[in-house]
N, C-alpha and C. Protein backbone atom coordinates (compact mmCIF):
# COMPACT_ATOMS: atom_id res chain seq x y z
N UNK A 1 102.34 76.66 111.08
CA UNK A 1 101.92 77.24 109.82
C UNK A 1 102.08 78.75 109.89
N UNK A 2 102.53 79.36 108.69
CA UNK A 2 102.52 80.70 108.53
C UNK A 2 101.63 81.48 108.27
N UNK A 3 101.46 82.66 108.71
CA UNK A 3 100.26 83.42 108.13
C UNK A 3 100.28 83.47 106.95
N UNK A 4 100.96 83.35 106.01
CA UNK A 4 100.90 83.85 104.54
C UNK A 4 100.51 82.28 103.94
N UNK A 5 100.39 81.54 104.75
CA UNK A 5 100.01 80.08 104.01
C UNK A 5 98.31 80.09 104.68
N UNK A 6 97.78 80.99 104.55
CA UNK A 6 96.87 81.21 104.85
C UNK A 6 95.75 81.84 103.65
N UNK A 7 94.72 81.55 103.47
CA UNK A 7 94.02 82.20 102.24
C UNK A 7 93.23 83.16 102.70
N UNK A 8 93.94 84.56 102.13
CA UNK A 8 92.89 85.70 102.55
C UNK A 8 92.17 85.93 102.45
N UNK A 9 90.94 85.73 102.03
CA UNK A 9 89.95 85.46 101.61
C UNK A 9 88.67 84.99 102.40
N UNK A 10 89.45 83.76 103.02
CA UNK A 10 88.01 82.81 103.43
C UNK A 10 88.84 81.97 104.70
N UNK A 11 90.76 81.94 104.94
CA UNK A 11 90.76 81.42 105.75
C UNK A 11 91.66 80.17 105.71
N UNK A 12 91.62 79.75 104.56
CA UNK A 12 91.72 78.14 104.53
C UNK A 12 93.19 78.51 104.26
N UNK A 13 93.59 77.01 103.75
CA UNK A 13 95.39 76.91 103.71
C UNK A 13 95.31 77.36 102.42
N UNK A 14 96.54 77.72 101.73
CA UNK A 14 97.10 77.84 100.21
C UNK A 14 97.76 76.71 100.27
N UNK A 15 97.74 76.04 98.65
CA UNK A 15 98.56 75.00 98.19
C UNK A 15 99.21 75.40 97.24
N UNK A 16 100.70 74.57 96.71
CA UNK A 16 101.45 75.11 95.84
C UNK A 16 100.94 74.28 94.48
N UNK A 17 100.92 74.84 93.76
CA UNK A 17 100.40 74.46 92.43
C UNK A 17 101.82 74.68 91.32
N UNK A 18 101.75 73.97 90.32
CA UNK A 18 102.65 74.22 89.38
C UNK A 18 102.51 73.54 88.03
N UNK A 19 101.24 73.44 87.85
CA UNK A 19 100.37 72.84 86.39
C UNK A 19 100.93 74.07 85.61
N UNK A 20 100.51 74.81 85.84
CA UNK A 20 100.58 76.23 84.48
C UNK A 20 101.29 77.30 84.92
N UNK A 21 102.38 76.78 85.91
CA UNK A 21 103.46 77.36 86.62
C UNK A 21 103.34 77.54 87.91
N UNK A 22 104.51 77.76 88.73
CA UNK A 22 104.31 78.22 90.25
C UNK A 22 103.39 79.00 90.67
N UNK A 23 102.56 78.47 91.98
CA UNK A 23 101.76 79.82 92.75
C UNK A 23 101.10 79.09 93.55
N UNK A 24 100.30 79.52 94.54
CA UNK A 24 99.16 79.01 95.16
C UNK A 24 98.15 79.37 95.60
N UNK A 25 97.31 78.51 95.41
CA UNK A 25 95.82 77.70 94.79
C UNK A 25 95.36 78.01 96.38
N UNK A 26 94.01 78.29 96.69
CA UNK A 26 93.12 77.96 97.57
C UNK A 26 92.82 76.94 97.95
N UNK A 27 93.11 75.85 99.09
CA UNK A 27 92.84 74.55 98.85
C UNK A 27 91.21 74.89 99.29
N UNK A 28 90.26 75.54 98.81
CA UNK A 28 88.72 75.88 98.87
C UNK A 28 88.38 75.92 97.83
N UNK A 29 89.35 75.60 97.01
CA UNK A 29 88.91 75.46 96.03
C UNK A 29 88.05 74.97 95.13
N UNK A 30 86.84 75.02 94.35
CA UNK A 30 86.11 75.74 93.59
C UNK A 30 85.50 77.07 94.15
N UNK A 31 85.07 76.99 95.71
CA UNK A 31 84.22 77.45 95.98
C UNK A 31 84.98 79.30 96.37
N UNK A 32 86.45 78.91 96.28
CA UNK A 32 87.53 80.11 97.01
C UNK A 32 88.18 80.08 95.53
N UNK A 33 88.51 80.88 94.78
CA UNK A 33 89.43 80.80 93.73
C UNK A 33 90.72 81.77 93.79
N UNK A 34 91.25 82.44 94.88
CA UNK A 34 92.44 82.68 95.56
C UNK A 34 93.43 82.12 94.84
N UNK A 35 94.85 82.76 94.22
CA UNK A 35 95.64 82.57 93.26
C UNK A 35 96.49 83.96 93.95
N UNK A 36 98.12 83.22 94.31
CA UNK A 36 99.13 84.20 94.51
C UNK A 36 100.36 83.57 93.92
N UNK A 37 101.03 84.52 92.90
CA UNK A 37 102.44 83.76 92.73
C UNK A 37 103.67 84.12 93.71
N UNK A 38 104.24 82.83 93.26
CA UNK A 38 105.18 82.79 94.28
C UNK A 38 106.23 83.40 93.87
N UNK A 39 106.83 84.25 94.82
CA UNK A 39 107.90 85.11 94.73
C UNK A 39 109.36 85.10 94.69
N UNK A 40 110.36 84.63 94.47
CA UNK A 40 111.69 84.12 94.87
C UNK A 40 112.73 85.71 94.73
């Protein structure tokens, strides 16, 4: 795993999300609300 798949925050992994477009989600989520888009 990469550092950047990492949530700065609190730690946990990022997940890729793509409901309301690309980015990723805190998988701590409710409690982490961490949101980065993804870059290409």
């Amino acid at each position: 795993m990469m550092n950047s798949d990492i949530c700065p925050r609190c730690g946990e992994q990022l997940l890729r999300k793509n409901k309301s477009g690309e980015f990723f989600g805190c998988s701590n989520y409710p409690n982490c609300t961490f949101t980065k888009k993804i870059k290409y």
